[in-house]
PDB file of N, CA and C in Angstrom:
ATOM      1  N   UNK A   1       3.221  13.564  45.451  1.00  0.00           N
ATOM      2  CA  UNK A   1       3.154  14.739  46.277  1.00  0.00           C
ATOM      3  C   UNK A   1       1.959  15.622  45.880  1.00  0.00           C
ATOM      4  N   UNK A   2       1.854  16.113  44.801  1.00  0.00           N
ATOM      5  CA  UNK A   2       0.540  16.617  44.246  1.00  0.00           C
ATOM      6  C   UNK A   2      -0.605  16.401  44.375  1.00  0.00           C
ATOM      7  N   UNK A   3      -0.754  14.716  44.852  1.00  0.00           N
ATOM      8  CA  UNK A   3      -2.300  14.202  44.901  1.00  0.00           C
ATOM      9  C   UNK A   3      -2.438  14.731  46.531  1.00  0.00           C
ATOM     10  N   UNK A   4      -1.822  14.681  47.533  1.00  0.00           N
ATOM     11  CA  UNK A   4      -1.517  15.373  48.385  1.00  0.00           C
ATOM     12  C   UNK A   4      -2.600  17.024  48.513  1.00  0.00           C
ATOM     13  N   UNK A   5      -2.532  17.612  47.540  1.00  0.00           N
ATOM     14  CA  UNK A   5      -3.531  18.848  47.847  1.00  0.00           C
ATOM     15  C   UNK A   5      -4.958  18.763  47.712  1.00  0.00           C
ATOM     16  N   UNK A   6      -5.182  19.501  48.328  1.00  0.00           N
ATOM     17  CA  UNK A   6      -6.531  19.735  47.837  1.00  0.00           C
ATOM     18  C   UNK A   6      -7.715  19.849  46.624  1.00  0.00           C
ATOM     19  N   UNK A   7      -6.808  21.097  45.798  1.00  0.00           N
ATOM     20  CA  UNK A   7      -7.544  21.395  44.500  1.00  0.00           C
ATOM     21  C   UNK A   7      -6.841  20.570  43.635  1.00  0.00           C
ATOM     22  N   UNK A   8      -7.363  19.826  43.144  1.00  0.00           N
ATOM     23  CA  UNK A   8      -7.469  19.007  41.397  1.00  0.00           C
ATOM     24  C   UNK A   8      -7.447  19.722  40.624  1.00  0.00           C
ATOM     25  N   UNK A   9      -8.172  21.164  40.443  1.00  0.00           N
ATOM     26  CA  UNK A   9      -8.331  21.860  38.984  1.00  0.00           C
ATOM     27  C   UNK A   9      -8.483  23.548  39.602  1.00  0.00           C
ATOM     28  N   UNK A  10      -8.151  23.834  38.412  1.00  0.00           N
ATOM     29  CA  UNK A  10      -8.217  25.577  38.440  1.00  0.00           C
ATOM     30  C   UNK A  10      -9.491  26.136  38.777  1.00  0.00           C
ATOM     31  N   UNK A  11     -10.656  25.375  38.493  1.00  0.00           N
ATOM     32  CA  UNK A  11     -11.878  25.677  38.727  1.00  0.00           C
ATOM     33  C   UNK A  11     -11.992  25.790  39.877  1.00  0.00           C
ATOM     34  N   UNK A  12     -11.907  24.675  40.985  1.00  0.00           N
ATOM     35  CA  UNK A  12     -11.953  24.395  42.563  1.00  0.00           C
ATOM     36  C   UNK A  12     -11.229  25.346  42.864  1.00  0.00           C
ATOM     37  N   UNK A  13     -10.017  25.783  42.682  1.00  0.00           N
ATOM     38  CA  UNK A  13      -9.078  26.256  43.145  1.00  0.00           C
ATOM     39  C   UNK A  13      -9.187  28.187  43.195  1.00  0.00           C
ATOM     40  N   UNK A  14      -9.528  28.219  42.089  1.00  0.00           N
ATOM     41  CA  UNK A  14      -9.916  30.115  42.385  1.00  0.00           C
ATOM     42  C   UNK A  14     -11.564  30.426  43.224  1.00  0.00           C
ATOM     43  N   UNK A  15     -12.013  29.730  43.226  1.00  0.00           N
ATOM     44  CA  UNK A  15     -12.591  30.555  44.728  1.00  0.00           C
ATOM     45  C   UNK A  15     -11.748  30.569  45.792  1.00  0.00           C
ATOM     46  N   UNK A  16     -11.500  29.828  46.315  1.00  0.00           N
ATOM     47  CA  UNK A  16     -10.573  29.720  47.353  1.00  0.00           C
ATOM     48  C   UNK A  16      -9.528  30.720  47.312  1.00  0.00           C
ATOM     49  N   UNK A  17      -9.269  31.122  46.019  1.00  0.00           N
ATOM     50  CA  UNK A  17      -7.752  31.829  46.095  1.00  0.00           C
ATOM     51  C   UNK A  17      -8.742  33.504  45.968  1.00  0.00           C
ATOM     52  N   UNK A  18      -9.537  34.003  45.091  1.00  0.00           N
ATOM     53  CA  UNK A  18     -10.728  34.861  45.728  1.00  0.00           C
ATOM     54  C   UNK A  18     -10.855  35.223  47.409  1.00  0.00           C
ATOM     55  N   UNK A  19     -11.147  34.063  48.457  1.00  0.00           N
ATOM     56  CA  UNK A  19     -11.392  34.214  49.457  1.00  0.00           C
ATOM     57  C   UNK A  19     -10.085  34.774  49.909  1.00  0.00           C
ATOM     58  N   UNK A  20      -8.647  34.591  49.839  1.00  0.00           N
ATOM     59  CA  UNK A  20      -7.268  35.150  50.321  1.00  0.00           C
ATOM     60  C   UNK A  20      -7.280  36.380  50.124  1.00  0.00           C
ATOM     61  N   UNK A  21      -8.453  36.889  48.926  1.00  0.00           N
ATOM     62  CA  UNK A  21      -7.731  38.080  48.550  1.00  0.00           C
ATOM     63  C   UNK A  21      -9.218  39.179  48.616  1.00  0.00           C
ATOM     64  N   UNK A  22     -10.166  38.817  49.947  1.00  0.00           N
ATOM     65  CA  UNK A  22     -10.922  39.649  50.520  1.00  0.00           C
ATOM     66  C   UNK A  22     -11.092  41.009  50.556  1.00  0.00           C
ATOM     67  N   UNK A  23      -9.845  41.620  51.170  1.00  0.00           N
ATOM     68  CA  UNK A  23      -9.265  42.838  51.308  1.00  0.00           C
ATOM     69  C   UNK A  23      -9.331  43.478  50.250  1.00  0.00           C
ATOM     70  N   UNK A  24      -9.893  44.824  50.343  1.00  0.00           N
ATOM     71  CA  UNK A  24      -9.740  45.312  48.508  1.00  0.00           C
ATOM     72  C   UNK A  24      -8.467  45.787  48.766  1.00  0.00           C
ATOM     73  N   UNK A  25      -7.600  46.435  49.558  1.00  0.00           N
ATOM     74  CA  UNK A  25      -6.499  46.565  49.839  1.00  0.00           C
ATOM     75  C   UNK A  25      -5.384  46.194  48.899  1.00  0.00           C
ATOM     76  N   UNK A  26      -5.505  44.986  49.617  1.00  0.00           N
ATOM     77  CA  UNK A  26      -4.945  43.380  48.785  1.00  0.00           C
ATOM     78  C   UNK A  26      -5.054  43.376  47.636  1.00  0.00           C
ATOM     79  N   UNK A  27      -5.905  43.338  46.877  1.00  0.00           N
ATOM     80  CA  UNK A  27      -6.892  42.904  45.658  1.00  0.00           C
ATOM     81  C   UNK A  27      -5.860  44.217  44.812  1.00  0.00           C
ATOM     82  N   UNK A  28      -6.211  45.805  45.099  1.00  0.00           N
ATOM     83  CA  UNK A  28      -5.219  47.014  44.611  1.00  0.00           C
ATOM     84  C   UNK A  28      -3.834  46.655  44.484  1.00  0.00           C
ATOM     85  N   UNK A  29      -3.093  45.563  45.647  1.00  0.00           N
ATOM     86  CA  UNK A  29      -1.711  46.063  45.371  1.00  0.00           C
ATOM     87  C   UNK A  29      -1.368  44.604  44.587  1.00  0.00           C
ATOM     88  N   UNK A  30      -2.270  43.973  44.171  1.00  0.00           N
ATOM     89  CA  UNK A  30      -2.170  43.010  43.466  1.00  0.00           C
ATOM     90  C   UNK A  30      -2.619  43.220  42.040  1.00  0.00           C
ATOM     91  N   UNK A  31      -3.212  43.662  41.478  1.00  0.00           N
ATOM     92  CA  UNK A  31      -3.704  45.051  40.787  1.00  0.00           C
ATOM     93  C   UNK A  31      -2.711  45.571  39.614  1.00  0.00           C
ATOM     94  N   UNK A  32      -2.193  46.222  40.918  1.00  0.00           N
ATOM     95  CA  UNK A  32      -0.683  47.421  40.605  1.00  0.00           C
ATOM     96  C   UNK A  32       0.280  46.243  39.778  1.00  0.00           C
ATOM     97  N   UNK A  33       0.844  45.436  40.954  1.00  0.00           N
ATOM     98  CA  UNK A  33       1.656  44.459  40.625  1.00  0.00           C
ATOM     99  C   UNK A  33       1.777  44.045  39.056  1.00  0.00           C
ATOM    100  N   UNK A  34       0.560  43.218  39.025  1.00  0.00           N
ATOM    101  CA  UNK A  34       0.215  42.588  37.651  1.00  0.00           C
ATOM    102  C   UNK A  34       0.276  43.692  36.503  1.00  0.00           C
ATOM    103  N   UNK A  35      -0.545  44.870  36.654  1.00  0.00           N
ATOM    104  CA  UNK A  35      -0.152  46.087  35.814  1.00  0.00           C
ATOM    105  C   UNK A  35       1.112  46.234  35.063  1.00  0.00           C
ATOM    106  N   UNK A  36       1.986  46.558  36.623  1.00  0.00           N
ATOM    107  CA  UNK A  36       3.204  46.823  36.329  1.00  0.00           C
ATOM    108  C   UNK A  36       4.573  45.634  35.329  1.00  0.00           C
ATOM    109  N   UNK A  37       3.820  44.715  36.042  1.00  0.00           N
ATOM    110  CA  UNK A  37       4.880  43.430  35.312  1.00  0.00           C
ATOM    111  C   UNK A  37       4.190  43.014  33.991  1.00  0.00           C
ATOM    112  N   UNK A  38       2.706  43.724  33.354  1.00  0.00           N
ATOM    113  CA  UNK A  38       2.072  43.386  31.753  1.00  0.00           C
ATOM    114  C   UNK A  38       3.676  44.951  31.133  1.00  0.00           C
ATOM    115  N   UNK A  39       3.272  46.027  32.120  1.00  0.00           N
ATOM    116  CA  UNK A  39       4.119  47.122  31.466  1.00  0.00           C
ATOM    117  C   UNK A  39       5.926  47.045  31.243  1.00  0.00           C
ATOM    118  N   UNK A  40       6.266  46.269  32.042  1.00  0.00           N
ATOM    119  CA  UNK A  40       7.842  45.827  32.108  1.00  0.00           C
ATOM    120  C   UNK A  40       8.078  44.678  31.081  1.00  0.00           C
ATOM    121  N   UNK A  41       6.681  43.971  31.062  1.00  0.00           N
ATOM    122  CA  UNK A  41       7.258  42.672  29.887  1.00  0.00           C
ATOM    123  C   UNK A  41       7.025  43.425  28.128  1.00  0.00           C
ATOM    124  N   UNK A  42       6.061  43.787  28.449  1.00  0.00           N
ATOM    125  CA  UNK A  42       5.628  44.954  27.060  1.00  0.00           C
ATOM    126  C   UNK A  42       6.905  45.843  26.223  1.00  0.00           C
ATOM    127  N   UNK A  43       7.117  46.245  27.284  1.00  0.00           N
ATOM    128  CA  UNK A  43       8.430  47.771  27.340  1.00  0.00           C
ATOM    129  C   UNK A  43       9.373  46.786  27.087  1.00  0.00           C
ATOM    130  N   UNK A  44       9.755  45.757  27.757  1.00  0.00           N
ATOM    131  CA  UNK A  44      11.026  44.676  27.180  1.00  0.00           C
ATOM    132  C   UNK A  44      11.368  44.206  26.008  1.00  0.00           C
ATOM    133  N   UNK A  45       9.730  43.746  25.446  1.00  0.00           N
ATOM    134  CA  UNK A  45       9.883  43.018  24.172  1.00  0.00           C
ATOM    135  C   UNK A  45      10.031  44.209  23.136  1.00  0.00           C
ATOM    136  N   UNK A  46       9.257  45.179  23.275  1.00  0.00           N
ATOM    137  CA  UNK A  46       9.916  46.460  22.189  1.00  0.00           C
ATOM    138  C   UNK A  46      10.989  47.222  22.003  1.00  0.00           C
ATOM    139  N   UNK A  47      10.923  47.052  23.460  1.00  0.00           N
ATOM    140  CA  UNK A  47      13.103  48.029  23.658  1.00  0.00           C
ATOM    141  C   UNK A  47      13.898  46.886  23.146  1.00  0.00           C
ATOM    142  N   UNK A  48      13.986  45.425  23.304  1.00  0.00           N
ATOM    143  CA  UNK A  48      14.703  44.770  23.131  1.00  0.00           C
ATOM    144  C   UNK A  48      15.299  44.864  24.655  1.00  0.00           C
ATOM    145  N   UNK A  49      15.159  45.070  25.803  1.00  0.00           N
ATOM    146  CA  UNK A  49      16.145  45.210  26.951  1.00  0.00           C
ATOM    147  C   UNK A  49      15.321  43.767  27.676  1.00  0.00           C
ATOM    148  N   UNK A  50      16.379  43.216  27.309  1.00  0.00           N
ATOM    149  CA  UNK A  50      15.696  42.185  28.050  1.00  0.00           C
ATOM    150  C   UNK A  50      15.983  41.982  29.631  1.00  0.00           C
ATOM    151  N   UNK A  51      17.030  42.609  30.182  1.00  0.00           N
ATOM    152  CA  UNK A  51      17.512  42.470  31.383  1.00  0.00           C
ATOM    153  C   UNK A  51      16.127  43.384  32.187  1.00  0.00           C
ATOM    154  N   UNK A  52      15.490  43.996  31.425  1.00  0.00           N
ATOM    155  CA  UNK A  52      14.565  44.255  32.555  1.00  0.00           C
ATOM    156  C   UNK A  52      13.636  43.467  32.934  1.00  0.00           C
ATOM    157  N   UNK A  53      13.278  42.546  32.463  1.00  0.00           N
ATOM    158  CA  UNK A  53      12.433  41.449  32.530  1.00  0.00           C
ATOM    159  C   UNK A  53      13.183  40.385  34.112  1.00  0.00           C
ATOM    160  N   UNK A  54      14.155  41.274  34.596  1.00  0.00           N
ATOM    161  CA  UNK A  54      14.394  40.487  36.084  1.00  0.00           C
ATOM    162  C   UNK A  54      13.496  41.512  36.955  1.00  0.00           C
ATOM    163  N   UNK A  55      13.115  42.206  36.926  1.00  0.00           N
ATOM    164  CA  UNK A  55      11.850  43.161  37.560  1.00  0.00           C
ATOM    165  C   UNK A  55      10.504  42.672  37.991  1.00  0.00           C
ATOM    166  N   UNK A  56      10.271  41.782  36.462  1.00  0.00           N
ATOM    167  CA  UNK A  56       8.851  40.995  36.825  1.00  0.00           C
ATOM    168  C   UNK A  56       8.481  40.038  37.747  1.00  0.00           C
ATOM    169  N   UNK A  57       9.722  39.060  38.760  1.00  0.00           N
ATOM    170  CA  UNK A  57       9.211  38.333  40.531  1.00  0.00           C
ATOM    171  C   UNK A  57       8.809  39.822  41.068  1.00  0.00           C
ATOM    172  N   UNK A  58      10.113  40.601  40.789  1.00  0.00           N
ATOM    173  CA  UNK A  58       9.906  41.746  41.923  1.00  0.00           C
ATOM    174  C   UNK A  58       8.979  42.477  41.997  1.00  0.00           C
ATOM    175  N   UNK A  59       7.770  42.673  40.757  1.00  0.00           N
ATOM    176  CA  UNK A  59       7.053  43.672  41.192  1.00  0.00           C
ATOM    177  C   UNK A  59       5.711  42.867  40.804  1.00  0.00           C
ATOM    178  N   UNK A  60       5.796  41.434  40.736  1.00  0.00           N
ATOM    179  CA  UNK A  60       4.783  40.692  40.838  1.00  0.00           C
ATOM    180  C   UNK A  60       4.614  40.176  41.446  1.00  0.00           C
ATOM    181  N   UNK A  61       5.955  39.337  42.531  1.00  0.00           N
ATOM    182  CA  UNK A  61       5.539  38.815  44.345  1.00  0.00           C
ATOM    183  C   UNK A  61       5.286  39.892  45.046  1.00  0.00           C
ATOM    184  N   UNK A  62       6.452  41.274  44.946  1.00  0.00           N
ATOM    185  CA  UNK A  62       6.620  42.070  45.810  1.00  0.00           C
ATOM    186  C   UNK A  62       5.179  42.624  46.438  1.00  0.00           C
ATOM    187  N   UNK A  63       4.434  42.851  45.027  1.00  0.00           N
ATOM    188  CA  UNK A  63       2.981  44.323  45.744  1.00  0.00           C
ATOM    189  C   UNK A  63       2.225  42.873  46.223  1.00  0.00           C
ATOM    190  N   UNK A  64       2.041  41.617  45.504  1.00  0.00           N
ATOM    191  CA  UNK A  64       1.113  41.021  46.133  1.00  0.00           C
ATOM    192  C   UNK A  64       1.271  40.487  48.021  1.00  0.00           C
ATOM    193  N   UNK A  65       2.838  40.166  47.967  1.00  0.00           N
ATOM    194  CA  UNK A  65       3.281  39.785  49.222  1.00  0.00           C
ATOM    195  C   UNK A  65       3.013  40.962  49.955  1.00  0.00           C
ATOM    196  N   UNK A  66       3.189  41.903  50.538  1.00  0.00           N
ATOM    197  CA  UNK A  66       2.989  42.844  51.346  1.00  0.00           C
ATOM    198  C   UNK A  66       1.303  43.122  51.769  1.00  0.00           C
ATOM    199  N   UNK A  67       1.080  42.803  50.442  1.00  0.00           N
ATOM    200  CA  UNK A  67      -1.040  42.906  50.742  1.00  0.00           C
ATOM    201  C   UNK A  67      -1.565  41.567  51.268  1.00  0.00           C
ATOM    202  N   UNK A  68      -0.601  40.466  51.210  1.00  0.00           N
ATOM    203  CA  UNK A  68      -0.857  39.137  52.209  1.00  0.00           C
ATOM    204  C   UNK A  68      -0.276  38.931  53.357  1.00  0.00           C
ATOM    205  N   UNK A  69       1.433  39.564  53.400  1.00  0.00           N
ATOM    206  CA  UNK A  69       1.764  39.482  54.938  1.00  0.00           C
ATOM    207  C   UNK A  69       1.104  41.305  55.960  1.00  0.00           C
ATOM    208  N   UNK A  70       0.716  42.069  55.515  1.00  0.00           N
ATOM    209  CA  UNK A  70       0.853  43.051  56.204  1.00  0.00           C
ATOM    210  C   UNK A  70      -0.803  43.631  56.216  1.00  0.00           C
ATOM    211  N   UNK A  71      -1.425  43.185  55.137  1.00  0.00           N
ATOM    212  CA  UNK A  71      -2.973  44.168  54.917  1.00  0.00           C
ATOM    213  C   UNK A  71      -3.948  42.544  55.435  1.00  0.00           C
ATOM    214  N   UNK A  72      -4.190  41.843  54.305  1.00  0.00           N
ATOM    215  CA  UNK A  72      -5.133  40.192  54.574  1.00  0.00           C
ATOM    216  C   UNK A  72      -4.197  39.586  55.870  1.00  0.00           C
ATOM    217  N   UNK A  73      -2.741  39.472  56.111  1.00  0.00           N
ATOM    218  CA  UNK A  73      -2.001  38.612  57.061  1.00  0.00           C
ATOM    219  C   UNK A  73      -2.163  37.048  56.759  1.00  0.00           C
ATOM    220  N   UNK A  74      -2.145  36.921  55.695  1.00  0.00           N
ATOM    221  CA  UNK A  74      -2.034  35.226  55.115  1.00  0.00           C
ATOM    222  C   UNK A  74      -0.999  34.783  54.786  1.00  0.00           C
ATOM    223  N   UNK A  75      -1.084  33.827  54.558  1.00  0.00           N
ATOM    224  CA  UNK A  75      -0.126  33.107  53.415  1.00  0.00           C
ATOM    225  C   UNK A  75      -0.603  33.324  51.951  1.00  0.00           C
ATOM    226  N   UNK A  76       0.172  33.824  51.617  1.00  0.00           N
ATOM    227  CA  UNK A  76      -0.039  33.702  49.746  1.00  0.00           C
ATOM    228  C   UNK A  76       0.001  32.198  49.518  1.00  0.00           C
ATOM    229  N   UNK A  77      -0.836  32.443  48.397  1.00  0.00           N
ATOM    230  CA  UNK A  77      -1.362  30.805  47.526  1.00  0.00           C
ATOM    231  C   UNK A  77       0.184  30.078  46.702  1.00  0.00           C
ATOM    232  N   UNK A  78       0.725  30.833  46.262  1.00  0.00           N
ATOM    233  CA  UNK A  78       1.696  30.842  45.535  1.00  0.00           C
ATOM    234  C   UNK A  78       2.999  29.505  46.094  1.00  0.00           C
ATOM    235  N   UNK A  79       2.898  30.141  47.649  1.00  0.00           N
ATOM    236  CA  UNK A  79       4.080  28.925  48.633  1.00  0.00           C
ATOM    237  C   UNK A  79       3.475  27.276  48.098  1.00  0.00           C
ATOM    238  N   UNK A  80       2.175  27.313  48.136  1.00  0.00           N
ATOM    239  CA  UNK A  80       1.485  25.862  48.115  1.00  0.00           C
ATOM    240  C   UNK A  80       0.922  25.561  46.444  1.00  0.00           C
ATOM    241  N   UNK A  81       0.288  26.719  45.949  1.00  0.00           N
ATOM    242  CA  UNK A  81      -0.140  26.159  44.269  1.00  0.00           C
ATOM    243  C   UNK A  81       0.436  27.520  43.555  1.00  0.00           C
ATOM    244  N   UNK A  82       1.746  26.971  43.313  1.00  0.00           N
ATOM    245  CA  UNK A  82       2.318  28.372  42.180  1.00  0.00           C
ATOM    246  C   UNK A  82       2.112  28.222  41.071  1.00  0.00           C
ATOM    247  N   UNK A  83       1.824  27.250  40.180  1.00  0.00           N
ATOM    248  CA  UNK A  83       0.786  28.065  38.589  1.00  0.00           C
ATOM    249  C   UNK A  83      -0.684  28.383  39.103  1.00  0.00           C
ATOM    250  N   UNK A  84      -1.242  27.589  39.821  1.00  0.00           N
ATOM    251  CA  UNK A  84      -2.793  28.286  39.913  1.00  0.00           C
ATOM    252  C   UNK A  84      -3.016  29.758  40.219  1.00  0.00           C
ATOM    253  N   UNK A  85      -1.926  29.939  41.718  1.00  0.00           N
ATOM    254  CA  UNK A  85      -2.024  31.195  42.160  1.00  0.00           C
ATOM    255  C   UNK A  85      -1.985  31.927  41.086  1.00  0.00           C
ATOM    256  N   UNK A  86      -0.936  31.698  40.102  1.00  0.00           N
ATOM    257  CA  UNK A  86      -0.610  32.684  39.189  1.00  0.00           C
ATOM    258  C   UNK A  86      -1.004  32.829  38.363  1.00  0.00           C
ATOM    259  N   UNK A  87      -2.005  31.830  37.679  1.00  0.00           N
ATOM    260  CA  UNK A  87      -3.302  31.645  36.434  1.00  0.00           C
ATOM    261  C   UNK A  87      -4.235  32.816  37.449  1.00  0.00           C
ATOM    262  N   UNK A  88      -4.182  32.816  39.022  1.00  0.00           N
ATOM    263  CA  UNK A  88      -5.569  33.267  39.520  1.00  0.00           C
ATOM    264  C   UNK A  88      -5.202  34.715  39.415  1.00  0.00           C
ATOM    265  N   UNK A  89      -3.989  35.085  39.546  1.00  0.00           N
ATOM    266  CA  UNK A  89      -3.564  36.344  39.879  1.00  0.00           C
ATOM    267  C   UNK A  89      -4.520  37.290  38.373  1.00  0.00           C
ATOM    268  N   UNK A  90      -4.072  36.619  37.608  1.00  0.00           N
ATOM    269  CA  UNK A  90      -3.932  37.180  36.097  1.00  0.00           C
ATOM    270  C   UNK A  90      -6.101  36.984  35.657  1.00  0.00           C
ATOM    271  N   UNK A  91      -6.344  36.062  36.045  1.00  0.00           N
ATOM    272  CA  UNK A  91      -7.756  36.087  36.188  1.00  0.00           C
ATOM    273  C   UNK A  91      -8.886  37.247  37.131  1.00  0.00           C
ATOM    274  N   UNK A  92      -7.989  36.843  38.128  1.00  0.00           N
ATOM    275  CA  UNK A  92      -8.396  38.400  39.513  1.00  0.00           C
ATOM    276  C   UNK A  92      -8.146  39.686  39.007  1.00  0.00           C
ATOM    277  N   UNK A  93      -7.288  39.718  38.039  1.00  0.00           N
ATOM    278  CA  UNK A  93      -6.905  40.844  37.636  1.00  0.00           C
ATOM    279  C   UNK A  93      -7.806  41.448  36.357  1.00  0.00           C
ATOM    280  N   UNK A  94      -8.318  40.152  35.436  1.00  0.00           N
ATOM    281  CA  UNK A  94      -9.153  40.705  34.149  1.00  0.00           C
ATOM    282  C   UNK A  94     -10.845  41.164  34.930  1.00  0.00           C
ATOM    283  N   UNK A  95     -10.982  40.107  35.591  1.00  0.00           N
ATOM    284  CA  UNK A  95     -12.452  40.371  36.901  1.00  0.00           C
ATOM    285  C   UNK A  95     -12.086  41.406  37.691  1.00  0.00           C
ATOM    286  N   UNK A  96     -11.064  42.346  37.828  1.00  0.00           N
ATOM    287  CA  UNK A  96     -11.078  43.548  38.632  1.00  0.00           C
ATOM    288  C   UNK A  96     -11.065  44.635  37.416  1.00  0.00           C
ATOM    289  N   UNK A  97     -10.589  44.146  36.003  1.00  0.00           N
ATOM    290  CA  UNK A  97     -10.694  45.501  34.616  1.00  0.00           C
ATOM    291  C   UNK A  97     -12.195  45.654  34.401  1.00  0.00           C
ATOM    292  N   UNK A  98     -12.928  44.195  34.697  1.00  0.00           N
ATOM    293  CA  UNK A  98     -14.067  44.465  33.477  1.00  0.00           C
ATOM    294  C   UNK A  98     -15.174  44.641  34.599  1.00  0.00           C
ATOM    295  N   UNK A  99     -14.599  45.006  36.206  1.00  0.00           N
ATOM    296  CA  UNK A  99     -15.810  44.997  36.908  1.00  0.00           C
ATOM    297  C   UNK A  99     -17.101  43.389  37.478  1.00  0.00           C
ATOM    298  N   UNK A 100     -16.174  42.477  37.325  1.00  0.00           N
ATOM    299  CA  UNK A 100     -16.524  41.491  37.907  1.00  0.00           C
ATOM    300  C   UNK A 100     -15.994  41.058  39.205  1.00  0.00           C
ATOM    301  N   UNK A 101     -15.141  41.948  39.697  1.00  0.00           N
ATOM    302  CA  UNK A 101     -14.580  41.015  40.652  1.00  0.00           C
ATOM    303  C   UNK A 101     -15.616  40.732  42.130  1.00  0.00           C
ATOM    304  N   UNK A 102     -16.761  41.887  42.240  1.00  0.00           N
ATOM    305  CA  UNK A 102     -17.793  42.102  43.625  1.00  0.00           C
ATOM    306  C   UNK A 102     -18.289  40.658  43.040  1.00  0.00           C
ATOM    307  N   UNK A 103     -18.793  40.338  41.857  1.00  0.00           N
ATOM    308  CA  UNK A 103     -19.842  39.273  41.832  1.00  0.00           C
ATOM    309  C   UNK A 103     -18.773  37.645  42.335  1.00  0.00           C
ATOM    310  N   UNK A 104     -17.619  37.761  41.528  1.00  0.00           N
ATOM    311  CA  UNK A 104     -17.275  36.746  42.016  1.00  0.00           C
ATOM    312  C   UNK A 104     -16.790  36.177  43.352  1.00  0.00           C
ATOM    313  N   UNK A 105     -16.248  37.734  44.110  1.00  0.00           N
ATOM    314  CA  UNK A 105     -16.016  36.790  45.361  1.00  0.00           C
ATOM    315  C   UNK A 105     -17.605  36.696  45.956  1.00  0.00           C
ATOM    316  N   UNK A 106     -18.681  37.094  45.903  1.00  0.00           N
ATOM    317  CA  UNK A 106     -19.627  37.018  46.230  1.00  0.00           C
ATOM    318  C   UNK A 106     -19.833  34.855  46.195  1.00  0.00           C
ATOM    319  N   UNK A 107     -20.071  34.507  44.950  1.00  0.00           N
ATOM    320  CA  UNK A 107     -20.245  33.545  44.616  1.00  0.00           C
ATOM    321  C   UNK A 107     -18.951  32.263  45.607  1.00  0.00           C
ATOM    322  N   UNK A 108     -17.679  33.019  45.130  1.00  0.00           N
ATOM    323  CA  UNK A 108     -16.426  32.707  46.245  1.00  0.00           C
ATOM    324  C   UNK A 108     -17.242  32.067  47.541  1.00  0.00           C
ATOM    325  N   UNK A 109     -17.581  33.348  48.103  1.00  0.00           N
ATOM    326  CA  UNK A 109     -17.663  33.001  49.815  1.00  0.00           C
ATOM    327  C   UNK A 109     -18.862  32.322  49.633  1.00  0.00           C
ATOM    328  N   UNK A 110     -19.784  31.987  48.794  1.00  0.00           N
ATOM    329  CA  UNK A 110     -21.386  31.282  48.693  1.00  0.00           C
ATOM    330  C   UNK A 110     -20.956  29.950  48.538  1.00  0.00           C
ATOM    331  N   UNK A 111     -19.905  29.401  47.982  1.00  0.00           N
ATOM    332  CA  UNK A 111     -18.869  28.088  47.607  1.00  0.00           C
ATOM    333  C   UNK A 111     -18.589  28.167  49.182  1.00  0.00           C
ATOM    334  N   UNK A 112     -17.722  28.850  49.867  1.00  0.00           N
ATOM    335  CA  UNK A 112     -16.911  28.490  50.588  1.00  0.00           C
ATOM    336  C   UNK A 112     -18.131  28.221  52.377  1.00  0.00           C
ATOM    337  N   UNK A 113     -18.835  28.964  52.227  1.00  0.00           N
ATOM    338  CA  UNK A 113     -19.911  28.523  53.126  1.00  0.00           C
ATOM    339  C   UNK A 113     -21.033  27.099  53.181  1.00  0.00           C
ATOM    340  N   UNK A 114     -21.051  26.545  51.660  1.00  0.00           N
ATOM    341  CA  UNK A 114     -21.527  25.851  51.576  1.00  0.00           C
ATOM    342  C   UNK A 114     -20.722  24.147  52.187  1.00  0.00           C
ATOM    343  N   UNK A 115     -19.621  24.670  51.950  1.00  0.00           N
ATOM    344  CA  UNK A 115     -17.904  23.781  52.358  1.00  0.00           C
ATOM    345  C   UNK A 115     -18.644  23.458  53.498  1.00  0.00           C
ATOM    346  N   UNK A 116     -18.428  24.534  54.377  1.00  0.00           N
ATOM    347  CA  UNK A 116     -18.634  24.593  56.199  1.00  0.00           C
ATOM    348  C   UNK A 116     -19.942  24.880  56.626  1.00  0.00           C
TER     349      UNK A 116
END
């Protein structure tokens, strides 16, 4: 079933997942999300509360899903490659701290034009 997709490797695979997430919109409530679920797993392991750690689908599908069905109108990556999406999420997210993220989707859509 796997040989079935497209991307082979994480490399191929985050431009493409870059291009889903166009919208800076998107990109913010995906952002937030990831933020929030580094701050809920953090706060867990020191409180010892581990029951809050059922928070982290919710506020790590939740902000991204709404910035793919309602702001971009896609499909999230996640339905079709759920560790990549989620290696990409956490990657999109260090390239949006340190101020890389303009160059890479730049390069993104320079990949994805060359495709077509």
């Amino acid at each position: 079933m796997a040989s079935n997709k497209a991307y082979k490797s994480f490399s191929q695979f985050y431009p493409y997942y870059l291009t889903e997430h166009a919208n800076k919109k998107n990109r913010l409530l995906h952002f937030c999300g990831t933020t929030l679920l580094i701050l809920i797993l953090l706060i867990s392991i020191l409180l010892q509360k581990w029951w809050a750690l059922l928070f982290i689908p919710l506020v790590g599908y939740g902000f991204a899903w709404i910035g793919h069905f309602f702001i971009e109108k896609n499909k999230p990556a996640t339905f079709t490659y759920p560790l990549y999406s989620l290696a990409g999420d956490f990657v999109m997210f260090w390239h949006m701290l340190t101020g890389k993220i303009d160059e890479q989707l730049q390069n993104s859509n320079k990949l994805k034009e060359k495709r077509f």
